[in-house]
Protein backbone atom coordinates (compact mmCIF):
# COMPACT_ATOMS: atom_id res chain seq x y z
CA UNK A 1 35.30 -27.31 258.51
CA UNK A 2 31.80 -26.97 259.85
CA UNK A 3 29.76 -29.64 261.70
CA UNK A 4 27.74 -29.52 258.48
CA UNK A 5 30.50 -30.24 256.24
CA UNK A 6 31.15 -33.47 257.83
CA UNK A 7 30.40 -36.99 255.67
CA UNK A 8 27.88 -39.38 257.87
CA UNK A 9 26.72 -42.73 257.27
CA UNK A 10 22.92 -43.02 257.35
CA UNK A 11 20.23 -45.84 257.05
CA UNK A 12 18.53 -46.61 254.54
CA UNK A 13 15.90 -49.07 254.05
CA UNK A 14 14.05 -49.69 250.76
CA UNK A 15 11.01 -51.86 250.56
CA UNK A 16 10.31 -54.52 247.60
CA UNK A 17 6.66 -53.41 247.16
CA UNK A 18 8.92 -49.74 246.79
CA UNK A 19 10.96 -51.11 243.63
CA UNK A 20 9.30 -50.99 240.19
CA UNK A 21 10.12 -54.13 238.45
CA UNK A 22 11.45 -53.77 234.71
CA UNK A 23 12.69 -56.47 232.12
CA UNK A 24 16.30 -57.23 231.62
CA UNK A 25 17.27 -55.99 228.38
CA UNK A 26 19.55 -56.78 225.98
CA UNK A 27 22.12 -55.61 223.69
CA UNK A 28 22.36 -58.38 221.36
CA UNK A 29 20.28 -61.07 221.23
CA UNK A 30 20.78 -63.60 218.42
CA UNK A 31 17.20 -64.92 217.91
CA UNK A 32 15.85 -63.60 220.62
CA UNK A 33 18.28 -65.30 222.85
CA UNK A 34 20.15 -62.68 225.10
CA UNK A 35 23.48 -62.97 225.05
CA UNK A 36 25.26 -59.51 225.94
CA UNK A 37 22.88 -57.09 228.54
CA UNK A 38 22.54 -53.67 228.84
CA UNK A 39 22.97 -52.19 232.23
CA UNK A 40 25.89 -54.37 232.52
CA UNK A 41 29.12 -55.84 231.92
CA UNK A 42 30.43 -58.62 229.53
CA UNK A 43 33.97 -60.30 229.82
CA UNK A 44 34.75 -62.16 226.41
CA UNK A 45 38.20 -64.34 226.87
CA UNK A 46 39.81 -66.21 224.36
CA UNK A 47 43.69 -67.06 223.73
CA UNK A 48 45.66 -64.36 221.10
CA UNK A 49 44.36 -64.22 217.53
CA UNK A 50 40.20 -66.26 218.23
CA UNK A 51 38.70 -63.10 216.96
CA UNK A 52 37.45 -61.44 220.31
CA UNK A 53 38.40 -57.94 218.50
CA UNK A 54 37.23 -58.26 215.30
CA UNK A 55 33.83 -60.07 216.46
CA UNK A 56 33.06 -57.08 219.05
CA UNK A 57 33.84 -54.89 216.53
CA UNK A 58 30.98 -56.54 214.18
CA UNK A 59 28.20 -56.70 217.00
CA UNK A 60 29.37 -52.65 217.47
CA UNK A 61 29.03 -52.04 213.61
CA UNK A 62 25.46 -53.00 213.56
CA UNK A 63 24.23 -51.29 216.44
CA UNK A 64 25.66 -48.09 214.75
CA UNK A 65 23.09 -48.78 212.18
CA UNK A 66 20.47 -49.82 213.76
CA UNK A 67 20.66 -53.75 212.76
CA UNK A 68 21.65 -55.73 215.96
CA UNK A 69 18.96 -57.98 217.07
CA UNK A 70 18.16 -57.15 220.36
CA UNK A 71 16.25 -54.00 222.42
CA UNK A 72 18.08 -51.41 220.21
CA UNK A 73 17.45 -53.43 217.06
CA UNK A 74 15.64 -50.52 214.50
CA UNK A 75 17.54 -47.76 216.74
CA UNK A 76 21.50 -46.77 215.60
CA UNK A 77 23.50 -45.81 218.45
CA UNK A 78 27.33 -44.95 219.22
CA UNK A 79 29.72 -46.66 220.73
CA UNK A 80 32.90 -46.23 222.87
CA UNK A 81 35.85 -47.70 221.68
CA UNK A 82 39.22 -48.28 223.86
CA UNK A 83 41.83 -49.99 222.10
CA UNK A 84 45.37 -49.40 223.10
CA UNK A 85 47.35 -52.06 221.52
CA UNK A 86 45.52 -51.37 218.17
CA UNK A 87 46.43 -48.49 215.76
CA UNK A 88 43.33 -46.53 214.83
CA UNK A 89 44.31 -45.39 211.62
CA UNK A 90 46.21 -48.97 209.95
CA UNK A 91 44.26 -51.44 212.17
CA UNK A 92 40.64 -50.26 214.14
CA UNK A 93 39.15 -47.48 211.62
CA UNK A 94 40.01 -50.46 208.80
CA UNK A 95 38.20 -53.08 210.47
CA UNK A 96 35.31 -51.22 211.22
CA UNK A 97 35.18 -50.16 207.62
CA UNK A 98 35.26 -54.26 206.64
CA UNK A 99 32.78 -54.56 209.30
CA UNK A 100 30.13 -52.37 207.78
CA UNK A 101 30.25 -49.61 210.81
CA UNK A 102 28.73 -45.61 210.57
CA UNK A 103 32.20 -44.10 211.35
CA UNK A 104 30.43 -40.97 212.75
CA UNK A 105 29.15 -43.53 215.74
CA UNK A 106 32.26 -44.51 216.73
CA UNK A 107 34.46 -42.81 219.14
CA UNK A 108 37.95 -43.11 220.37
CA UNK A 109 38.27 -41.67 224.18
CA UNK A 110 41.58 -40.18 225.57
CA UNK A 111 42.92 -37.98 228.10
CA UNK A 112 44.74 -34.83 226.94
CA UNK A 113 47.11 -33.20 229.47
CA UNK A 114 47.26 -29.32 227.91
CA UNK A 115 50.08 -27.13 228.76
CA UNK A 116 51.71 -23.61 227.96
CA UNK A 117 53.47 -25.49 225.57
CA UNK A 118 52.05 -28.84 224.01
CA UNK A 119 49.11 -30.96 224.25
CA UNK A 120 49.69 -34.82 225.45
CA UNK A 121 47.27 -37.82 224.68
CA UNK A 122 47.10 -40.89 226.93
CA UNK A 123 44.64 -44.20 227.15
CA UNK A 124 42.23 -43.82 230.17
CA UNK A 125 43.19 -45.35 233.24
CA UNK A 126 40.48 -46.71 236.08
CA UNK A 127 39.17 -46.11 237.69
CA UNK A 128 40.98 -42.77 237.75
CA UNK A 129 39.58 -41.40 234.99
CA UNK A 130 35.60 -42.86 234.93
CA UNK A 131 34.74 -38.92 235.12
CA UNK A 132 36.11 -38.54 231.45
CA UNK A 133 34.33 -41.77 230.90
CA UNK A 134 31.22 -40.72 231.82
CA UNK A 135 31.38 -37.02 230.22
CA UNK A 136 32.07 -39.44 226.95
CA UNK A 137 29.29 -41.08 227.32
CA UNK A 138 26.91 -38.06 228.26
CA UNK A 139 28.80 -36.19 225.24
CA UNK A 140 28.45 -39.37 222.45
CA UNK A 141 24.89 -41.08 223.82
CA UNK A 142 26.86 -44.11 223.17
CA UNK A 143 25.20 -47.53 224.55
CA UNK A 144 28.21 -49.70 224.13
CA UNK A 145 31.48 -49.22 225.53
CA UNK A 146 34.61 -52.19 224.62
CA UNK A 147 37.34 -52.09 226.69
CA UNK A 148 40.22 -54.10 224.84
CA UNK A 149 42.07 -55.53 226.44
CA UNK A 150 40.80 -54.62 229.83
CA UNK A 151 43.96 -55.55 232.09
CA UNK A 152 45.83 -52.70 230.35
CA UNK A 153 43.74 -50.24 231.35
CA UNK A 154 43.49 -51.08 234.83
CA UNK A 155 45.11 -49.14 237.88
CA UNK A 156 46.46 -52.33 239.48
CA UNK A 157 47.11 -55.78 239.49
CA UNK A 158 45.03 -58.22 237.02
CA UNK A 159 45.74 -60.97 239.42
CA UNK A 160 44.54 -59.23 242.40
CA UNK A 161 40.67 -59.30 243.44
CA UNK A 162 40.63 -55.68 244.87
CA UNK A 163 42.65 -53.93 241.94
CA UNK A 164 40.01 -55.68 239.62
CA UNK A 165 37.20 -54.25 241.74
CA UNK A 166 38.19 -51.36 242.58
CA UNK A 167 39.41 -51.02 239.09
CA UNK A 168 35.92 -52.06 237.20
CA UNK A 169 33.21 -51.91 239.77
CA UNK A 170 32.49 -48.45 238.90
CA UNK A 171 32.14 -48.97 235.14
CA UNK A 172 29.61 -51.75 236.00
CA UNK A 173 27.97 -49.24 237.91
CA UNK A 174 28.18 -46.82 235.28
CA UNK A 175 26.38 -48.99 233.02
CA UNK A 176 23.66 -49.72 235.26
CA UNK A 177 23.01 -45.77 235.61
CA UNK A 178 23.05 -45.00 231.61
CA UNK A 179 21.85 -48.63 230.47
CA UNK A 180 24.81 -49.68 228.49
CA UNK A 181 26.47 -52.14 227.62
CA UNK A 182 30.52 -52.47 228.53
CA UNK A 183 32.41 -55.41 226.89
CA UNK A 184 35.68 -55.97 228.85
CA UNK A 185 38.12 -58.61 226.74
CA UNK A 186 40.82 -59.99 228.20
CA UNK A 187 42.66 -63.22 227.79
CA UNK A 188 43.02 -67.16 228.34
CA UNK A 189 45.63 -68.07 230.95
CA UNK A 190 47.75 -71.44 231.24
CA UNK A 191 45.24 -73.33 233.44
CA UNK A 192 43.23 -76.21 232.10
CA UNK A 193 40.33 -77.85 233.02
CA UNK A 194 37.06 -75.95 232.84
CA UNK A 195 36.44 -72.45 230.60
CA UNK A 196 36.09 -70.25 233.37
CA UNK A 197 39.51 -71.90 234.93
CA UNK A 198 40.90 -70.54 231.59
CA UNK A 199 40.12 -66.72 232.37
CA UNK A 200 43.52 -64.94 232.92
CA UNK A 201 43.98 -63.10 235.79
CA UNK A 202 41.43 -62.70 239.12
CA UNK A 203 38.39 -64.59 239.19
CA UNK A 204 37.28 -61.48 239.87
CA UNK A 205 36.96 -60.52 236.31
CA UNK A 206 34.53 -63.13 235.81
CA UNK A 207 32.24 -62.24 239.33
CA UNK A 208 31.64 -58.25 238.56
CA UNK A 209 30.39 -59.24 235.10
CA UNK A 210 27.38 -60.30 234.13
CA UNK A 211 27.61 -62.07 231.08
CA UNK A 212 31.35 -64.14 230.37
CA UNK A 213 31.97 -64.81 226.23
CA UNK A 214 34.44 -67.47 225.25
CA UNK A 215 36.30 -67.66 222.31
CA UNK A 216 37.99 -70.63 220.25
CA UNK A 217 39.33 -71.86 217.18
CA UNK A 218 37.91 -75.53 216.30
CA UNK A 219 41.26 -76.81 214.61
CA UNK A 220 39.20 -79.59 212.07
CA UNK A 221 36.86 -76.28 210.11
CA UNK A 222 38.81 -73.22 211.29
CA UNK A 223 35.66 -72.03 212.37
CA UNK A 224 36.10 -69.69 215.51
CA UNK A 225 33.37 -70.94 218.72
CA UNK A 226 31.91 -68.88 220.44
CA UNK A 227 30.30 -69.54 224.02
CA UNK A 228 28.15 -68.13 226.81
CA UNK A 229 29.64 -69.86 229.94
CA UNK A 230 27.86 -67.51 232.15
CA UNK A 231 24.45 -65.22 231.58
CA UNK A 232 22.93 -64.13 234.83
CA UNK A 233 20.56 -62.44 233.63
CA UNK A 234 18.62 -64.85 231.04
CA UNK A 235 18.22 -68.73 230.77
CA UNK A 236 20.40 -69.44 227.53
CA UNK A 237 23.89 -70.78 227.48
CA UNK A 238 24.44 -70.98 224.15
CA UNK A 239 27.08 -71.72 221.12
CA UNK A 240 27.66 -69.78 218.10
CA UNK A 241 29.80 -70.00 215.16
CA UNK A 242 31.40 -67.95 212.56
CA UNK A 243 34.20 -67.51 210.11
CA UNK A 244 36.95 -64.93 209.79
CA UNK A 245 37.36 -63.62 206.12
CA UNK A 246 40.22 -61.35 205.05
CA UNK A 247 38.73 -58.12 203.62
CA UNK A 248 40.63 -55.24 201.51
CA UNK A 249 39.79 -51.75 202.46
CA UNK A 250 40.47 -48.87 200.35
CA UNK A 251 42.70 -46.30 201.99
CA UNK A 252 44.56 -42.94 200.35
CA UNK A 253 48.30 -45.06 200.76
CA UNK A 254 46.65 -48.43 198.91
CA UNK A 255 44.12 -51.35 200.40
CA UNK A 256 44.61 -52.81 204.02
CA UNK A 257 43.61 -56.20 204.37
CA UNK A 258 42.06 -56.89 207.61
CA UNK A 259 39.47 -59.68 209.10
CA UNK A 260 36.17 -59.36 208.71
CA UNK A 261 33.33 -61.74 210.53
CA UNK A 262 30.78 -63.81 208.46
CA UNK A 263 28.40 -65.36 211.42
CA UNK A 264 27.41 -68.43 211.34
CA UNK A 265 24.54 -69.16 213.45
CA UNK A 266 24.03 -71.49 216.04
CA UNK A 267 26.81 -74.38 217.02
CA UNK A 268 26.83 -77.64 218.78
CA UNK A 269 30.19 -77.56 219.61
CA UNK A 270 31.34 -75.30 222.90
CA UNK A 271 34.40 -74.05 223.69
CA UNK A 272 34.36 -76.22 226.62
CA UNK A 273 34.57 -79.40 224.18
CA UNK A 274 37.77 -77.42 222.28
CA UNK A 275 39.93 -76.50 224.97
CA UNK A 276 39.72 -80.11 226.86
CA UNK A 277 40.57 -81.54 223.52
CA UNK A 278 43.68 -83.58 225.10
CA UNK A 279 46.24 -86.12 224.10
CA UNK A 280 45.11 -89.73 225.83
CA UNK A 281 46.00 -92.71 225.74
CA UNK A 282 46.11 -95.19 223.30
CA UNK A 283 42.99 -97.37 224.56
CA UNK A 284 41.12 -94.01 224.74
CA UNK A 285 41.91 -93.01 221.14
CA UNK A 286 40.65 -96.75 220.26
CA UNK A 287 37.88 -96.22 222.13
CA UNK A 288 36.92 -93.30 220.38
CA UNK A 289 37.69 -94.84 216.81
CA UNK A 290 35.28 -97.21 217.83
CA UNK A 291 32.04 -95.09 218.98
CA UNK A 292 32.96 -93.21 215.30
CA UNK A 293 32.66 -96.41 213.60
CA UNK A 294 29.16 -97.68 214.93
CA UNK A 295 27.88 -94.38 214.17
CA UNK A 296 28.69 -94.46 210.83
CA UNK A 297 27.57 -97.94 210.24
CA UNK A 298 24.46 -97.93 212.67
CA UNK A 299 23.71 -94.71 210.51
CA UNK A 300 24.27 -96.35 207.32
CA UNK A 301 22.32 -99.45 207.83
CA UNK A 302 18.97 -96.89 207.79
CA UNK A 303 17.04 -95.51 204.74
CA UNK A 304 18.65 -92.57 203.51
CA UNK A 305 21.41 -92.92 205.43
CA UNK A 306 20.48 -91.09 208.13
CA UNK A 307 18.57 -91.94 211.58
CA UNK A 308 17.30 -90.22 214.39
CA UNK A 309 19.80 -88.79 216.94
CA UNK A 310 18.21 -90.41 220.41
CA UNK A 311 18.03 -93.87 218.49
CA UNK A 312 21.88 -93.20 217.79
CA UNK A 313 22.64 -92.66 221.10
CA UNK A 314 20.46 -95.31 222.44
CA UNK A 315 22.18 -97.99 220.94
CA UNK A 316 25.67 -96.60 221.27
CA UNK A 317 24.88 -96.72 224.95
CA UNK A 318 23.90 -100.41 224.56
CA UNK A 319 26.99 -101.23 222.81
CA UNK A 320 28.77 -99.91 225.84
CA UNK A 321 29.85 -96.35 225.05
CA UNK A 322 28.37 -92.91 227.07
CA UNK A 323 26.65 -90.43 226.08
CA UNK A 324 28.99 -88.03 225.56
CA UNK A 325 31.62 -90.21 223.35
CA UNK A 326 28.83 -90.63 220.92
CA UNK A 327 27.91 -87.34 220.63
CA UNK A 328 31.97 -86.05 220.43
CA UNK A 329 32.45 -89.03 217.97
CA UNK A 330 29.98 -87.60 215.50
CA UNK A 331 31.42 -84.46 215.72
CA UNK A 332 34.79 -86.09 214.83
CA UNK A 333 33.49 -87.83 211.85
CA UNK A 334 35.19 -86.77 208.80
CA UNK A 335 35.13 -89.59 206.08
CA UNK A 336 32.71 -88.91 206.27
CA UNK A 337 31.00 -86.15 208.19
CA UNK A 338 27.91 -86.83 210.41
CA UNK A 339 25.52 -84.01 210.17
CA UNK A 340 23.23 -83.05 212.52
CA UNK A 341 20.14 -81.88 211.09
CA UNK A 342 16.68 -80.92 211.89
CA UNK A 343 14.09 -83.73 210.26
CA UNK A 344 11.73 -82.48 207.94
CA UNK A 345 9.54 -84.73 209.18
CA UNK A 346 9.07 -83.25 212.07
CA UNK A 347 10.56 -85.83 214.43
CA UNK A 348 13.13 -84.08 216.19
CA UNK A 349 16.90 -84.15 215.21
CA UNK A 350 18.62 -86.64 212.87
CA UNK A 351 21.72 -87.49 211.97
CA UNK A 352 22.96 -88.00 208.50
CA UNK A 353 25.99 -88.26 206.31
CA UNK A 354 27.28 -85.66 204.85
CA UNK A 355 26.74 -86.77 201.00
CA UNK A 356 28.53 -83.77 199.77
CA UNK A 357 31.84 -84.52 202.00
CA UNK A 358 32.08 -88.15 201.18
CA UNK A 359 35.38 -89.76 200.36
CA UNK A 360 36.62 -93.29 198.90
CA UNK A 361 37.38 -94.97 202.24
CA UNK A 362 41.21 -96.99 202.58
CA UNK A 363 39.82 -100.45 202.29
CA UNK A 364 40.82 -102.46 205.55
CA UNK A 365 39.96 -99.10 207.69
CA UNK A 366 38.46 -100.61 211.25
CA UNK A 367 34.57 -100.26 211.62
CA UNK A 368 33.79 -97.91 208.35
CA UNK A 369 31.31 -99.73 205.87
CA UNK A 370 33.14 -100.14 201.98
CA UNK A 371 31.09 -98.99 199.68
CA UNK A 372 31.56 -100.00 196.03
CA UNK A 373 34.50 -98.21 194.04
CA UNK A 374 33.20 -94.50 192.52
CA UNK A 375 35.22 -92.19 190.83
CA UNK A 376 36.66 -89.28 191.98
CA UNK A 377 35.86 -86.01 190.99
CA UNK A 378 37.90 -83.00 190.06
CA UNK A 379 39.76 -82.42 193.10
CA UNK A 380 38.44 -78.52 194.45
CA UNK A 381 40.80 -75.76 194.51
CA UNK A 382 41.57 -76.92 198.35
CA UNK A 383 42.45 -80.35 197.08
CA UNK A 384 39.45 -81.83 198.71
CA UNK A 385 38.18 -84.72 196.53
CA UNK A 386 34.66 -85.06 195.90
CA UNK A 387 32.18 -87.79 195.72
CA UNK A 388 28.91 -86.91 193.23
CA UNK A 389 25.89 -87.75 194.54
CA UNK A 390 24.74 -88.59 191.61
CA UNK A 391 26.73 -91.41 191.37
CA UNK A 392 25.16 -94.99 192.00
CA UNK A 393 27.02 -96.68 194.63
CA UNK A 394 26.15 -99.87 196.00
CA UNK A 395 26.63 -100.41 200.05
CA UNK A 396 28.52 -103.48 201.03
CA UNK A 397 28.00 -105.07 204.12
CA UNK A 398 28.87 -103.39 207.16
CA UNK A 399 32.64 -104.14 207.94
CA UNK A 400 32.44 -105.41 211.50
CA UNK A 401 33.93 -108.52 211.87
CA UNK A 402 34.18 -109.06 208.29
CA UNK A 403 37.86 -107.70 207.52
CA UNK A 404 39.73 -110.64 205.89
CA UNK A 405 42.89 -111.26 208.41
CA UNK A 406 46.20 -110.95 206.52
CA UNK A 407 48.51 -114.25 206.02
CA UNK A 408 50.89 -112.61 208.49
CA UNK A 409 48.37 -111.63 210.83
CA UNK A 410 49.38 -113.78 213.50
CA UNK A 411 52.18 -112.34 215.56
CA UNK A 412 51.78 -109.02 213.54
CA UNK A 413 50.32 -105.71 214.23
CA UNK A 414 46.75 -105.11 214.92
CA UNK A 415 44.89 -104.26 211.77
CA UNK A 416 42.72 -101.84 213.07
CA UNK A 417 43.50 -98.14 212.06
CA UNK A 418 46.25 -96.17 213.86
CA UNK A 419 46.55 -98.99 216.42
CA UNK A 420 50.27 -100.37 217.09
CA UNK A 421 49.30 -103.29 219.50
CA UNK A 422 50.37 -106.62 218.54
CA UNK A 423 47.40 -108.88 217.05
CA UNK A 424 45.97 -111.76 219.38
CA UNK A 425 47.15 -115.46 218.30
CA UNK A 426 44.63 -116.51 215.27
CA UNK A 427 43.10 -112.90 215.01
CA UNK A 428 44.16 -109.92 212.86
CA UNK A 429 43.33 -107.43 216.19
CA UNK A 430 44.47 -107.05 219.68
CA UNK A 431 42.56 -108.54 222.29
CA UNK A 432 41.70 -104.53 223.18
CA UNK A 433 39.67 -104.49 219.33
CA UNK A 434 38.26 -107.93 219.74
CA UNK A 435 36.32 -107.03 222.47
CA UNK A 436 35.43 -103.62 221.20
CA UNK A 437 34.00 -105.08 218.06
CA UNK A 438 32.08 -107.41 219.56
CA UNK A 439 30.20 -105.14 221.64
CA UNK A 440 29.75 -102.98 218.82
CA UNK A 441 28.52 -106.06 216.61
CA UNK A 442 26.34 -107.02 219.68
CA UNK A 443 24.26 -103.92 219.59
CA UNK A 444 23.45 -103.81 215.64
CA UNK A 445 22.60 -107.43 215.90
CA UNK A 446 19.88 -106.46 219.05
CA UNK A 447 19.06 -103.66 217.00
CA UNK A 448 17.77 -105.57 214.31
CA UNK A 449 16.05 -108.05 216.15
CA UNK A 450 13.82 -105.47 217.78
């Protein structure tokens, strides 16, 4: 080897004034917010089953026809698809079918080891193979690449920070070059606590991307969250919502059902507020009975039963609850639901209940205002029982401190809903309700004074 031949380390020095800024651009970008970047990677997370497949699978069917808001939106591009644990032909080609998808823009990338005698097929590996990677992506144009799920296509360890760097590093650098997009999904581990404590694996995974997805399933709506906990590259860290359908596709050997996405829009609720859904202790669960209950009568006490959202919290916080458990209790309403709403009076945000989702309330039920009897309607083809709006129903008064103690109160169990505490001598709660209701009562009272 010649002197020439040698490799040498030289300096380099670049000045700002020397660097042309640009834009950061995005592959999808949800009204205008951007969400997943090109030039970049994503990691979306979620435990088994949340719909991090299927969902990637719908952002990749539009941008093969052109329809994902974003910089491509109007422009239909390919994209890259590595899925190991899937099988193309009963599971992946399916699902892009049910997701609306150009099946000449999406490609399936392997290695094929050729000899004498047979051809082999294997799953890329990397970064061992990011040549064949990139001679896919020179080959296809594609602008999106998913890698699902990521750690099994990895030369290493998942858990180790070097084999997840060494492993990935060059596909984020690969991006940057073409300006693509690559999606990396992996999984939630064991931990608890915050969202990106959930990640499985290195916290490497989530520090050489860019953008970090999270998935969930809200239990109470079956509705599947979804959750920017990181964005470098943009201001938003938003929520979004949508609904898994099941979807027959037509193949030669019969139909294959499969999921399909139906997006939802926007969401209040975060994955953060679904995976620290705990178990707590009683007095916490009674606490949070009780912020439910002044919202729904602080709410039904206004005109058209709704009110606005800051005057909600305002008095919730004079009544001696935080911010946050009047917010979550809303969210928790269910008999009946607490909408959020924009006012179409321009006044910001309101909250109102749901007329559509109301239900004849147990009478005796702690801190929910009786309303007069109504009948039912035909039960739906759920079993959920309707109220008709339609219906005139007059309010009664609000129930705080009004629930008529029962002859055997005294010595028995606290009358308030769910509780099992023992009632206070002469009252039909526990000394824990007592004082919850009166500081509930408290703040409607100084709420109608002023």
């Amino acid at each position: 080897m010649s002197f020439h031949d040698e490799t040498r380390t030289e300096l380099r020095i670049t000045y700002a004034h020397q660097i042309k800024p640009h834009r950061q651009r995005w592959l999808w970008a949800p009204e205008g917010q951007g969400v997943i970047p090109l030039g970049t990677g994503t990691i979306a997370a979620g435990a088994g089953g949340e719909g991090k497949s299927t969902f990637m699978l719908h952002v990749a069917a539009q941008l093969t026809r052109g329809t994902l808001p974003g910089d491509l939106e109007g422009q239909a591009h390919p994209v890259i698809v590595f899925g190991p644990e899937d099988d193309w032909p009963t599971v992946m080609v399916p699902r892009l079918i049910a997701a609306g998808a150009d099946l000449e823009r999406v490609a399936q990338v392997q290695a094929a080891t050729v000899t004498e005698f047979h051809t082999a097929e294997r799953e890329l590996k990397f970064p061992l193979d990011l040549t064949l990677l990139r001679e896919a992506v020179d080959q296809t144009g594609a602008r999106m690449v998913i890698v699902d799920p990521a750690p099994s296509l990895m030369d290493g360890d998942m858990n180790k920070v070097q084999d997840v760097r060494r492993s990935y590093e060059p596909l984020m650098a690969l991006a940057q070059d073409k300006d693509l997009a690559i999606v990396l999904i992996n999984h939630f581990g064991k931990a608890a606590g915050s969202v990106g404590a959930k990640l499985s694996g290195s916290h490497a995974w989530r520090d050489l991307t860019r953008s970090y997805l999270a998935f969930a399933t809200d239990p109470e709506t079956d509705e599947r969250i979804l959750t920017q906990d990181k964005n470098n590259y943009g201001t938003g860290r938003g929520s979004w919502k949508f609904a898994l359908e099941s979807k027959d596709v037509d193949t030669e050997d019969g139909p294959a059902e499969v999921g399909a996405v139906r997006f939802l829009g926007a969401s209040e609720l975060t994955v953060g507020d679904l995976i620290n859904r705990e178990t707590t202790e009683p007095a916490e669960e009674d606490d949070r009975s009780a912020a439910q209950a002044f919202i729904v009568d602080y709410i039904r006490e206004r005109d058209a039963q709704e009110a606005n959202a800051g005057d909600v919290i305002k008095a919730g916080l004079a009544a001696g609850f935080s911010k946050d458990e009047i917010k979550n209790a809303r969210k928790r309403c269910k008999a009946p639901r607490i909408l959020s709403a924009k006012s179409s009076f321009g006044a910001g945000w309101v909250w109102q209940i749901d007329s559509e989702g109301v239900t004849p309330i147990p009478e005796g039920v702690e801190g929910v205002s009786t309303r007069g009897r109504v009948t039912p309607s035909t039960p739906t083809p759920e079993g959920v029982t309707k109220v008709s709006c339609a219906q005139e129903v007059t309010p009664s008064t609000p129930s705080l401190d009004r629930v008529t103690p029962s002859p055997d109160s005294d010595g028995g169990h606290c009358q308030s809903f769910a509780c099992q505490n023992y009632a206070a001598d002469g009252s039909p709660f526990c000394d824990h309700h007592t004082e919850l209701r009166r500081r509930v009562d408290t703040a409607l009272t100084g709420e109608h004074a002023a």
